[in-house]
Protein backbone atom coordinates (compact mmCIF):
# COMPACT_ATOMS: atom_id res chain seq x y z
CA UNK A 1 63.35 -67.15 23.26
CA UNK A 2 59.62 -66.96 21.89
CA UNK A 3 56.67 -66.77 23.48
CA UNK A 4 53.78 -68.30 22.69
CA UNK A 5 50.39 -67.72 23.25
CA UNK A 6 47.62 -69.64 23.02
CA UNK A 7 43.98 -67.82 23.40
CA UNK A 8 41.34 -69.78 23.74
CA UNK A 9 37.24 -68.05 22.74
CA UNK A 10 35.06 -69.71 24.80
CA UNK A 11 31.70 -69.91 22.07
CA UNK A 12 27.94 -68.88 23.52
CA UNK A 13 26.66 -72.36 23.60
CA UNK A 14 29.77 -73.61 25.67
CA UNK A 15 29.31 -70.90 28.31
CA UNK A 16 25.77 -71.60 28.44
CA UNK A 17 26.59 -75.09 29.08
CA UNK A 18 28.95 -74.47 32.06
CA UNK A 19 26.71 -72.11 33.58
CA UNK A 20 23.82 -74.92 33.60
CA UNK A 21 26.69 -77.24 35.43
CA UNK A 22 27.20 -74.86 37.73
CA UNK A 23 23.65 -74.41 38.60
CA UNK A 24 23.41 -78.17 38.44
CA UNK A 25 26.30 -78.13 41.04
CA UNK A 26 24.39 -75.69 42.94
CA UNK A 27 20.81 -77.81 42.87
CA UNK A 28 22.78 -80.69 44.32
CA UNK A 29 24.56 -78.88 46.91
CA UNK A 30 21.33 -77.96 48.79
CA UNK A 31 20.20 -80.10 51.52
CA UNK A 32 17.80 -80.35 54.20
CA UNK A 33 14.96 -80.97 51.47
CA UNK A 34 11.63 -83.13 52.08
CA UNK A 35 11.16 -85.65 49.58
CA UNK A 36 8.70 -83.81 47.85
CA UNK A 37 11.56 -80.96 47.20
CA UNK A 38 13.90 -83.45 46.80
CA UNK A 39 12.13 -84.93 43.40
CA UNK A 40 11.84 -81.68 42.13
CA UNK A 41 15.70 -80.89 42.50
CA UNK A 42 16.03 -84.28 40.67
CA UNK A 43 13.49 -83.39 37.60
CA UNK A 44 15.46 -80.22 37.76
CA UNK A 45 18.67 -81.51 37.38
CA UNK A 46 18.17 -83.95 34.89
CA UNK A 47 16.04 -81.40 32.76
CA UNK A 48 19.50 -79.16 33.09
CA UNK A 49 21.86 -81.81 32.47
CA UNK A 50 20.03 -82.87 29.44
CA UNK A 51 20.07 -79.45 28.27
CA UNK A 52 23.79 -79.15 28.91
CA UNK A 53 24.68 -81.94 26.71
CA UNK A 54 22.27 -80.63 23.91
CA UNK A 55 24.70 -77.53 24.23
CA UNK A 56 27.95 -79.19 24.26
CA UNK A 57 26.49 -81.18 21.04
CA UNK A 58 25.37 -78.50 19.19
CA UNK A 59 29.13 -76.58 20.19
CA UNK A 60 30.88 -79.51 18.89
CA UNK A 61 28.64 -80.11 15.88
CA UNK A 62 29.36 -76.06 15.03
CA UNK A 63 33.22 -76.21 15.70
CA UNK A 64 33.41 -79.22 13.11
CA UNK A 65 31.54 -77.47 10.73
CA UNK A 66 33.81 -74.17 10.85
CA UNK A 67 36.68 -76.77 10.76
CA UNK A 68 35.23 -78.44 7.77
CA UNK A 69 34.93 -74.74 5.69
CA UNK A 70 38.29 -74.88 5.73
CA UNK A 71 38.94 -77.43 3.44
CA UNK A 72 39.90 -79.70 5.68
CA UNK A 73 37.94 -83.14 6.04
CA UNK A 74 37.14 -84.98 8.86
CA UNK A 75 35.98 -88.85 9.33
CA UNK A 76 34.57 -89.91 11.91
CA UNK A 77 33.77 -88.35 15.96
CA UNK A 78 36.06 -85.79 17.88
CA UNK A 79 35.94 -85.12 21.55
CA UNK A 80 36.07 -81.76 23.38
């Protein structure tokens, strides 16, 4: 029987996004907050979330373009 293996190389820009959820994840976790905190944590997590999809952009713009070198062509959008 064969084995096979699939590894997967997680790029910069991809961990850099998931460790801005998880700090996102952590920002909403806290309670206890006045309002006055509890704006902030919301500027905060939006300015992080926005962030995080600039990331996950640019990783999927970059993957398309090594995919592209390679002679193949692509039309049109791909998801993660």
């Amino acid at each position: 029987m064969t084995q096979v293996i699939q590894l997967y190389i997680e790029t910069p820009l991809l961990r850099q996004a998931r460790n801005l959820t998880e700090s996102i994840i952590n920002l909403a976790k806290v309670q206890g907050l006045t309002p006055e905190q509890f704006q902030s944590h919301l500027r905060a997590i939006d300015l992080l979330a926005r962030e995080a999809h600039d990331l996950i952009v640019d990783a999927e713009f970059e993957r398309d373009s090594r995919s592209d070198k390679g002679g193949k062509s692509k039309k049109g959008g791909g998801g993660f």
